[in-house]
Protein backbone atom coordinates (compact mmCIF):
# COMPACT_ATOMS: atom_id res chain seq x y z
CA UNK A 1 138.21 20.57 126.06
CA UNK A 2 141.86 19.53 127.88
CA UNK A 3 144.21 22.72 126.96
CA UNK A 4 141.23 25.32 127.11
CA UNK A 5 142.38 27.97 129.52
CA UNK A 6 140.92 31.61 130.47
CA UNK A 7 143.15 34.12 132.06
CA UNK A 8 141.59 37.46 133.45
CA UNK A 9 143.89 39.94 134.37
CA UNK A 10 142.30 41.51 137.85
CA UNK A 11 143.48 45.63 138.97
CA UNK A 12 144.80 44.89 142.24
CA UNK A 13 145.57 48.53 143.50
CA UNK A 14 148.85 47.59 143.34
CA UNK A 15 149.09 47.00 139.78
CA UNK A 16 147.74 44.26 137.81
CA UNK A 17 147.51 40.56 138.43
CA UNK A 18 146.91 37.60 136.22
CA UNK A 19 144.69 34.54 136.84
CA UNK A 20 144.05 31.74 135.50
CA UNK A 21 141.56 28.93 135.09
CA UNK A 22 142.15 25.70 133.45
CA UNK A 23 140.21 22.38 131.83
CA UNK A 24 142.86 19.99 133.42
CA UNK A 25 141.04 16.95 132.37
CA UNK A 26 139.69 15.37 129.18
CA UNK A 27 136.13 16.29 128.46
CA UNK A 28 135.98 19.53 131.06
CA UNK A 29 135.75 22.99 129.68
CA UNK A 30 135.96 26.52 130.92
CA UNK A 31 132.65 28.64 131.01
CA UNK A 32 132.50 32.40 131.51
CA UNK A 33 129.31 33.93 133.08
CA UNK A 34 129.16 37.46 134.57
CA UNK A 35 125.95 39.13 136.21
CA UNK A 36 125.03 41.61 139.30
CA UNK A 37 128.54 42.87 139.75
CA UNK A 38 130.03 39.48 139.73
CA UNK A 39 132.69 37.50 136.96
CA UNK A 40 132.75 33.66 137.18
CA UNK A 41 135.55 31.94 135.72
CA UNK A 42 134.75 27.65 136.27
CA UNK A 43 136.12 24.64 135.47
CA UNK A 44 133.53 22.56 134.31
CA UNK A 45 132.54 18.47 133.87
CA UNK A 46 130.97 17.43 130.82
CA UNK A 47 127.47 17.03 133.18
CA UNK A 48 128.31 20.80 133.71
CA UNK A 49 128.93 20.56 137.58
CA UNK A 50 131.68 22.56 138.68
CA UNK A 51 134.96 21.47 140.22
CA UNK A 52 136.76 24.57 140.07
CA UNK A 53 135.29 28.50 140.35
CA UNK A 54 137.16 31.80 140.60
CA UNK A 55 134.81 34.94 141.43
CA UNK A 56 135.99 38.90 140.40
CA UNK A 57 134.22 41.97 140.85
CA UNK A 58 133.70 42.82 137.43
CA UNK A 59 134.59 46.55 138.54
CA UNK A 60 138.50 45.31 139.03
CA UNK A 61 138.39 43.20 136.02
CA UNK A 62 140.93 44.55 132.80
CA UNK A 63 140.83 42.05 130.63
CA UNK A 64 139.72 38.46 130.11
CA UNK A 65 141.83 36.39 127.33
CA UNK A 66 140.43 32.93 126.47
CA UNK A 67 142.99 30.37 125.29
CA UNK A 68 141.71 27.66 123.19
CA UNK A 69 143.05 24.18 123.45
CA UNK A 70 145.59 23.39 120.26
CA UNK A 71 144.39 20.64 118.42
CA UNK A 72 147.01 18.54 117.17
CA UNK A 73 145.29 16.50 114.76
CA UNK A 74 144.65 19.61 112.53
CA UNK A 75 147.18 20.57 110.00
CA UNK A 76 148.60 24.06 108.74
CA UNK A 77 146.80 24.92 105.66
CA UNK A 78 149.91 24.27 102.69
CA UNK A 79 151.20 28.25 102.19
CA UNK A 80 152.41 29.28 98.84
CA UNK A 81 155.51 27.73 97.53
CA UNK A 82 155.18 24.58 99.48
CA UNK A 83 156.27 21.22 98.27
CA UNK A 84 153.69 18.51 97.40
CA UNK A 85 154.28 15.80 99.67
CA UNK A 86 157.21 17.28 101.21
């Protein structure tokens, strides 16, 4: 979905770095695979062809953080205390 993100934080030697990959588009998504040594981060098409990869050794990888999109059709559930059609 447009607004998913994944950021993987990467040790550099130097310290820590941050990366990120993005779904810039409607209907593309970010998919995660890892295997043999190897972490894919790619942007993906709704057919599932890639237009965007980023490849870690999964040795140097900290962290991976995935950021979900923010729908803005949903609504905050009403909280306690809350006016009724306020």
């Amino acid at each position: 979905m447009r607004g998913d993100r994944v950021e993987v934080l990467v040790d550099t030697g130097a310290g820590v770095r941050a990366f990120e990959v993005a779904a810039t588009k409607d209907g593309r998504r970010v998919e995660i695979t890892s295997g043999r040594g190897v972490v894919e981060v790619a942007e993906v098409t709704r057919t599932g062809q890639a237009v965007r990869t980023a490849r870690f050794m999964s040795s140097r990888v900290v962290a991976i953080v995935e950021h979900p999109a923010v729908d803005g059709a949903r609504r905050p559930a009403a909280q306690p205390g809350d006016q009724p059609g306020a």
